[in-house]
C-alpha atoms as a PDB file:
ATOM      1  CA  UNK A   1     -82.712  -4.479 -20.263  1.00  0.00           C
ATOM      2  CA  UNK A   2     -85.972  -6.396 -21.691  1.00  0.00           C
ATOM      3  CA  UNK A   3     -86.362  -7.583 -25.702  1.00  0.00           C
ATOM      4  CA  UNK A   4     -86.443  -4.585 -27.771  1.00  0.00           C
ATOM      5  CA  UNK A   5     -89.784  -3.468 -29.189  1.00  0.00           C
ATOM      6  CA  UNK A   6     -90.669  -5.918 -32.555  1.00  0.00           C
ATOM      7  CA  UNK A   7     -91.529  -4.341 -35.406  1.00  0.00           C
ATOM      8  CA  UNK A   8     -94.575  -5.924 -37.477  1.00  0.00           C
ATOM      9  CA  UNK A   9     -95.402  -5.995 -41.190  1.00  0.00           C
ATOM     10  CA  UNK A  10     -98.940  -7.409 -42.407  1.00  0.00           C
ATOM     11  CA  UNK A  11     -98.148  -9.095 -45.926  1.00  0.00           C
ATOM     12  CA  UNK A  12    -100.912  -8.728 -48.656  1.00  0.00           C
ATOM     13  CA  UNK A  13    -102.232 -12.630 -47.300  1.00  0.00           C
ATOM     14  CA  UNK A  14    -103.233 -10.364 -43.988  1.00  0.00           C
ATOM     15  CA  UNK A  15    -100.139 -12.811 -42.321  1.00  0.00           C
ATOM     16  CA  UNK A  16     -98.258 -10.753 -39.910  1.00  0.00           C
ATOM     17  CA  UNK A  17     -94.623 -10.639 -40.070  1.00  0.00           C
ATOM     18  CA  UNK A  18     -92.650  -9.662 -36.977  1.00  0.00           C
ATOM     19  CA  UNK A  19     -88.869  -8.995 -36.301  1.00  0.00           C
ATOM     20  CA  UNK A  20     -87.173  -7.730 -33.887  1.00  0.00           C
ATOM     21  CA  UNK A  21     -83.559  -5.290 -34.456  1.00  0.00           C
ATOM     22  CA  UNK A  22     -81.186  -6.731 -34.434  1.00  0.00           C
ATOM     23  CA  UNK A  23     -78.582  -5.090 -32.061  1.00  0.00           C
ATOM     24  CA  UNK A  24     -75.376  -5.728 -33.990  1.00  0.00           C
ATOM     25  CA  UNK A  25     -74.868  -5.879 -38.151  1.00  0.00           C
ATOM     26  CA  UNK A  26     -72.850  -8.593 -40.014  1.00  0.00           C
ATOM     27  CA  UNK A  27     -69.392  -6.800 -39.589  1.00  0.00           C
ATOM     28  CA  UNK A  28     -69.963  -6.798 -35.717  1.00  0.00           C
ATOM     29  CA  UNK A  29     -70.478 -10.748 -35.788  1.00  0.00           C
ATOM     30  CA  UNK A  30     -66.859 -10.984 -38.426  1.00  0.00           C
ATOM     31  CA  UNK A  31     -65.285  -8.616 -35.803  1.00  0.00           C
ATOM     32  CA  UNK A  32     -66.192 -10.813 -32.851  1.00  0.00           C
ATOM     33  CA  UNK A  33     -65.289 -14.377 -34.571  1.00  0.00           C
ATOM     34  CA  UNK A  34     -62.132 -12.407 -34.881  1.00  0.00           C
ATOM     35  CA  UNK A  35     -61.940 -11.188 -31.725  1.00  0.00           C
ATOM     36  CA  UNK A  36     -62.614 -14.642 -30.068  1.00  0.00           C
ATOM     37  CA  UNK A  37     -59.545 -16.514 -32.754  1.00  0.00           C
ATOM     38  CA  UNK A  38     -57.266 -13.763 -30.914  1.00  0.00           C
ATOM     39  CA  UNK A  39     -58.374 -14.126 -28.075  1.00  0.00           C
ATOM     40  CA  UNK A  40     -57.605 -17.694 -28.128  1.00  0.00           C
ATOM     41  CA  UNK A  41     -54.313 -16.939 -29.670  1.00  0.00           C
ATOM     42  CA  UNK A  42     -53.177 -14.754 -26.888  1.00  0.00           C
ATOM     43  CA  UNK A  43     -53.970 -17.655 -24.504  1.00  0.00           C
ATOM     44  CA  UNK A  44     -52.487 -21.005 -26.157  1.00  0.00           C
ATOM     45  CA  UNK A  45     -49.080 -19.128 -27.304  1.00  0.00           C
ATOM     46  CA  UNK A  46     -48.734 -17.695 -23.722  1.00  0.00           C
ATOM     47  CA  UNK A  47     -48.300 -21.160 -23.192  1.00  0.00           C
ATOM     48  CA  UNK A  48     -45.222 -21.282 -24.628  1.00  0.00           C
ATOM     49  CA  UNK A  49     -43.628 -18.069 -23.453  1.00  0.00           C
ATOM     50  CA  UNK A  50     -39.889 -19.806 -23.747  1.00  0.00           C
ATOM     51  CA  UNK A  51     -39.975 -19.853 -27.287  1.00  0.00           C
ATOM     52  CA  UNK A  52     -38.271 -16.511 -28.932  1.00  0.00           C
ATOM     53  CA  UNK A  53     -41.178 -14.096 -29.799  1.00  0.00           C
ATOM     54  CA  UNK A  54     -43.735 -15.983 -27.681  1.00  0.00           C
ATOM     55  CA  UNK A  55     -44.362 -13.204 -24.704  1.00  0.00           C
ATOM     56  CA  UNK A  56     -44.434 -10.599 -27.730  1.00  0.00           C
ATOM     57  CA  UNK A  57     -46.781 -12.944 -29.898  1.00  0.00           C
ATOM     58  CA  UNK A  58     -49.241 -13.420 -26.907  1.00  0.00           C
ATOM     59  CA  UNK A  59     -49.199  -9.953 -25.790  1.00  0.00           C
ATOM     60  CA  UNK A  60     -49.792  -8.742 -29.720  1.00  0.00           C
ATOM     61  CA  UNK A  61     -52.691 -10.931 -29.732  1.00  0.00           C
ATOM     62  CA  UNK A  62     -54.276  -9.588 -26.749  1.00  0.00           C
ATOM     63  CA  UNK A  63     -53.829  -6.018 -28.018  1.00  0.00           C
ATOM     64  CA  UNK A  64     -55.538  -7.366 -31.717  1.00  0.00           C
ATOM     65  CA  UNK A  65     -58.306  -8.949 -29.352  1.00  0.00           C
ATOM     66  CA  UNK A  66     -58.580  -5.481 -27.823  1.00  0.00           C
ATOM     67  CA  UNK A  67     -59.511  -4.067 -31.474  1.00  0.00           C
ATOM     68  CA  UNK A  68     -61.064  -5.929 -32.722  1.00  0.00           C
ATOM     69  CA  UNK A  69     -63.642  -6.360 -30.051  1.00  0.00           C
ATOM     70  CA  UNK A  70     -63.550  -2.200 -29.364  1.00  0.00           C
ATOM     71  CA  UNK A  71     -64.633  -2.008 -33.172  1.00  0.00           C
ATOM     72  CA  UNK A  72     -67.575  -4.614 -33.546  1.00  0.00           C
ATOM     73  CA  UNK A  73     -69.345  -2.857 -30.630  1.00  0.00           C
ATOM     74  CA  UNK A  74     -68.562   0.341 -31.692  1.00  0.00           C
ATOM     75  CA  UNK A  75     -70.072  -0.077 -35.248  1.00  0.00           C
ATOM     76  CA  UNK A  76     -72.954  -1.533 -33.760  1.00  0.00           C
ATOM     77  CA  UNK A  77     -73.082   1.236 -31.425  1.00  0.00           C
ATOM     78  CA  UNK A  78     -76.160   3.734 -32.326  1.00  0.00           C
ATOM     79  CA  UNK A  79     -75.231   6.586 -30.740  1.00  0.00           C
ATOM     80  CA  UNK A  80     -72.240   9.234 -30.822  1.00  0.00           C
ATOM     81  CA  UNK A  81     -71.102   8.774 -26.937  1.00  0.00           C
ATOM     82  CA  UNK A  82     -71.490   4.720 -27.550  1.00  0.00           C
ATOM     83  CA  UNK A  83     -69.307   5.209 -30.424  1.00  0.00           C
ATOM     84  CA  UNK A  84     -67.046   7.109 -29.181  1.00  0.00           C
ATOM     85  CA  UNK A  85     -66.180   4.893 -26.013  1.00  0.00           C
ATOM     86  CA  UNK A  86     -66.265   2.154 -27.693  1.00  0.00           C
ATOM     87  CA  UNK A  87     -63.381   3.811 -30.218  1.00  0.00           C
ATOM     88  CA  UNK A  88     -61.448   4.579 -27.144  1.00  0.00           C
ATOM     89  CA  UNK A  89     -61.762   1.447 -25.778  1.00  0.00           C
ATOM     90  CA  UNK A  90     -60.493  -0.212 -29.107  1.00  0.00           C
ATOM     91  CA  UNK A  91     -57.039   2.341 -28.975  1.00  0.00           C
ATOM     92  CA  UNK A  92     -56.290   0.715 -25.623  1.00  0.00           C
ATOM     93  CA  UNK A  93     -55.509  -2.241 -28.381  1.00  0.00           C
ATOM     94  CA  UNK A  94     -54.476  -0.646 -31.071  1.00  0.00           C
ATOM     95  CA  UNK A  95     -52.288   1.432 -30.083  1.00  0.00           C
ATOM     96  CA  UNK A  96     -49.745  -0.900 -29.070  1.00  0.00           C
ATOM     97  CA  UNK A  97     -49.892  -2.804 -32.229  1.00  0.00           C
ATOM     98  CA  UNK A  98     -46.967  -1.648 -34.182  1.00  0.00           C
ATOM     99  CA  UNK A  99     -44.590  -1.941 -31.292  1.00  0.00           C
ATOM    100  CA  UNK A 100     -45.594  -5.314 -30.360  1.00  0.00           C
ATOM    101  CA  UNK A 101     -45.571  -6.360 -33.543  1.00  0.00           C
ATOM    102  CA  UNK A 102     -42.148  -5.249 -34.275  1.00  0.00           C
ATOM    103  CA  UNK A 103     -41.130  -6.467 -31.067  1.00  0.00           C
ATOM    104  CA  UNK A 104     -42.229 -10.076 -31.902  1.00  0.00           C
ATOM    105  CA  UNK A 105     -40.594 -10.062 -35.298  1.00  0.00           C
ATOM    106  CA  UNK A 106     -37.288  -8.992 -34.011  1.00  0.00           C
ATOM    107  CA  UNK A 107     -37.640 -11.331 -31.050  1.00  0.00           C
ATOM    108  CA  UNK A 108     -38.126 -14.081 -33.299  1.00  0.00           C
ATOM    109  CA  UNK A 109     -35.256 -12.959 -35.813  1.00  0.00           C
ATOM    110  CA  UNK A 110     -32.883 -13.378 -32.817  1.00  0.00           C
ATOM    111  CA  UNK A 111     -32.087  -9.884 -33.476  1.00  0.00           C
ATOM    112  CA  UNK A 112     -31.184  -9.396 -29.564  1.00  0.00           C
ATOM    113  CA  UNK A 113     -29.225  -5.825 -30.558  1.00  0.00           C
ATOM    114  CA  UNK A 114     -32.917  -4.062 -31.422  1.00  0.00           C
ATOM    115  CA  UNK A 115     -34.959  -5.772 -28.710  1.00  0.00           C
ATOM    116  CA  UNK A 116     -32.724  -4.477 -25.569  1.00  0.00           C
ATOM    117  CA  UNK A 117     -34.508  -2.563 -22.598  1.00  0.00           C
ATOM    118  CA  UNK A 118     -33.736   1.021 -24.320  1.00  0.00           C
ATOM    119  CA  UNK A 119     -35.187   0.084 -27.540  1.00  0.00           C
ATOM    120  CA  UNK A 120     -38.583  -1.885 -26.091  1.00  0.00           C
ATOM    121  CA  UNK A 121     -38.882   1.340 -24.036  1.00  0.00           C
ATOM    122  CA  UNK A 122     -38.524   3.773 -27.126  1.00  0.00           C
ATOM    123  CA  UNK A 123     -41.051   1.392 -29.073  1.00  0.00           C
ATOM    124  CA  UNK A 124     -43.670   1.772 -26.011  1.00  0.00           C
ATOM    125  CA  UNK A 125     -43.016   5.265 -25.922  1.00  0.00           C
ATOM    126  CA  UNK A 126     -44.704   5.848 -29.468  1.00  0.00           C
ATOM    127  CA  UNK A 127     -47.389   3.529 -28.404  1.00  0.00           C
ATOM    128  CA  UNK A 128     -48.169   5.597 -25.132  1.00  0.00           C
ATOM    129  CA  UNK A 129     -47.693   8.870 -26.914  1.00  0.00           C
ATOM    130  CA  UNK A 130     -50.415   7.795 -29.080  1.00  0.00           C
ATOM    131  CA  UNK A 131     -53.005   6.701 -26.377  1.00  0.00           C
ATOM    132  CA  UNK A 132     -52.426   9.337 -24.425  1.00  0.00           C
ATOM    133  CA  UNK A 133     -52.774  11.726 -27.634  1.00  0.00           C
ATOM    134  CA  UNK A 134     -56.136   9.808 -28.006  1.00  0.00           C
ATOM    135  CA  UNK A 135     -57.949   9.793 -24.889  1.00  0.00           C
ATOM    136  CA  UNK A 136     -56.779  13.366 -24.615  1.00  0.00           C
ATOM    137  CA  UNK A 137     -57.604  14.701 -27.721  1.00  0.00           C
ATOM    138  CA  UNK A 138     -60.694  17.089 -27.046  1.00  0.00           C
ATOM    139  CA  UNK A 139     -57.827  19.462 -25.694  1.00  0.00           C
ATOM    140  CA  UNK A 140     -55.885  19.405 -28.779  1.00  0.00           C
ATOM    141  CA  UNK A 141     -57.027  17.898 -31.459  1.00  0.00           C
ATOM    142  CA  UNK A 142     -53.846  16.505 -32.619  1.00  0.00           C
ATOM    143  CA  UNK A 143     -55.374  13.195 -32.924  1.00  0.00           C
ATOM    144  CA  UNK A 144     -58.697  14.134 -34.466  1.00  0.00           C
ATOM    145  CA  UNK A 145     -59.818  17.450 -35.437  1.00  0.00           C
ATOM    146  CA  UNK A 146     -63.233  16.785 -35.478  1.00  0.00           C
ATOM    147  CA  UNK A 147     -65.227  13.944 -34.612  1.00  0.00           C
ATOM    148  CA  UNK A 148     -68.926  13.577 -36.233  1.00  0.00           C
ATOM    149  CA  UNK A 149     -71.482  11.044 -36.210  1.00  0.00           C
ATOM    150  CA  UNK A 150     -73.293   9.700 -39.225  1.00  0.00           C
ATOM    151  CA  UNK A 151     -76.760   7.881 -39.712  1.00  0.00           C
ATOM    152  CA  UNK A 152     -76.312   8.114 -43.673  1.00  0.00           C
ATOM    153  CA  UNK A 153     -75.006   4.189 -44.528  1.00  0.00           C
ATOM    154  CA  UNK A 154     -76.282   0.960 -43.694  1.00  0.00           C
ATOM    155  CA  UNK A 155     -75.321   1.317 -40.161  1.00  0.00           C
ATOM    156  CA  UNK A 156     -74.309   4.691 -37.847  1.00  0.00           C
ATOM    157  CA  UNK A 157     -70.353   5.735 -37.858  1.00  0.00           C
ATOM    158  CA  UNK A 158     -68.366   8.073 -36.439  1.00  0.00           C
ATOM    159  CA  UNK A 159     -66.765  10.342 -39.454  1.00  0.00           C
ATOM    160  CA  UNK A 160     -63.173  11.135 -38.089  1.00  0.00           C
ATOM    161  CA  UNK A 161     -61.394  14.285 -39.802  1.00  0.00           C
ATOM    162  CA  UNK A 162     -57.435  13.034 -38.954  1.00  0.00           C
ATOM    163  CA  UNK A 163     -55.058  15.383 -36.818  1.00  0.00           C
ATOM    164  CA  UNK A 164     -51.387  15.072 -37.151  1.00  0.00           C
ATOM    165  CA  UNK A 165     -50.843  12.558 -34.772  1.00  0.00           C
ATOM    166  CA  UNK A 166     -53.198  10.034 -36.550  1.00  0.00           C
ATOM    167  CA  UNK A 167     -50.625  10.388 -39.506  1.00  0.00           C
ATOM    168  CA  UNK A 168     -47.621   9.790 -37.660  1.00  0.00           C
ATOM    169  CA  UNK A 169     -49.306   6.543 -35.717  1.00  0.00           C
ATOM    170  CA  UNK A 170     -49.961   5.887 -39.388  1.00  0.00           C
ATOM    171  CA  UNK A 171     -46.680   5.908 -40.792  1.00  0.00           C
ATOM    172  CA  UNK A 172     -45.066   4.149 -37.670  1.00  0.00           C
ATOM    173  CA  UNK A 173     -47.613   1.708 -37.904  1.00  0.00           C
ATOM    174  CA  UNK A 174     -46.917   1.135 -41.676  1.00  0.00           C
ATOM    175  CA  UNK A 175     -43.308   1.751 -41.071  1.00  0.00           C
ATOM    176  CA  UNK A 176     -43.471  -1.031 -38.901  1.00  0.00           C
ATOM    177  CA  UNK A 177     -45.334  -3.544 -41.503  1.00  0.00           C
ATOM    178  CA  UNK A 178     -42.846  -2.657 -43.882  1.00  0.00           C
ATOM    179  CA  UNK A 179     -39.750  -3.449 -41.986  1.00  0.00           C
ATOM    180  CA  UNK A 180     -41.293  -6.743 -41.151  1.00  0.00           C
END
């Protein structure tokens, strides 16, 4: 992988003007920073995985970390297969969001009578239903129903049409933020 081809401009004063593109836009470089406060996050609370809430807190960081680095590359992405690894890459992450969220909150409530083996396993169970749904969605479509790609803003995007699924990780998701 050399430097990508510069492109020139010659200004009026016959001065050339080079610059070469840039690979990723501003959002990519606010998704990163983000990415890499997570990251560190996940790291310095697993430090203190005694605490109430701390395993959950860590673990919730790593899957934010996971997102939020999946979604800087893939809206720097330029193509429709970069794109859409990169979005399935970023579900690894957010898909288990909501449960470890809730997880951590109840954890750290000291509500022990919602965070018992059955319940962590029913809150997973949503979470895996939903990656599965997504990495397996060009049978189905109950995730997405279609999938585009678009060159028409300031950088590409995928354009997602939402299946049912979507809407139920939705609500459980905002279900979730509510309860909290």
């Amino acid at each position: 992988m050399g430097i990508p081809d510069k492109e020139c401009t010659i200004f009026s004063t016959g001065m050339p003007v080079c610059t070469y593109p840039v690979p990723m836009n501003a959002f990519s470089y606010l998704l990163l920073f983000n990415s890499a406060i997570t990251g560190f996050l996940f790291f310095y609370s697993f430090r203190f995985r005694r605490t109430p809430g701390s395993r959950s807190f860590s673990l919730l960081m790593l899957a934010m970390t996971i997102y939020s680095f999946g979604y800087a590359f893939e809206i720097s992405g330029d193509n429709y297969d970069e794109q859409r690894a990169w979005l399935a890459f970023e579900y690894i992450g957010i898909s288990f969001i909501p449960a470890l969220w809730l997880i951590f909150i109840l954890r750290y409530l000291r509500l022990q009578e919602f965070t018992t083996t059955r319940w962590i396993i029913l809150y997973l169970c949503i979470s895996l239903m939903t990656l599965f749904l997504h990495f397996t969605n060009e049978f189905h479509h109950l995730f997405y129903k279609k999938i585009e790609f678009s060159t028409a803003g300031p950088f590409p995007v995928l354009l997602l049409t939402k299946g049912p699924w979507y809407w139920i990780h939705m609500i459980w998701f905002n279900l979730v933020v509510l309860i909290s």
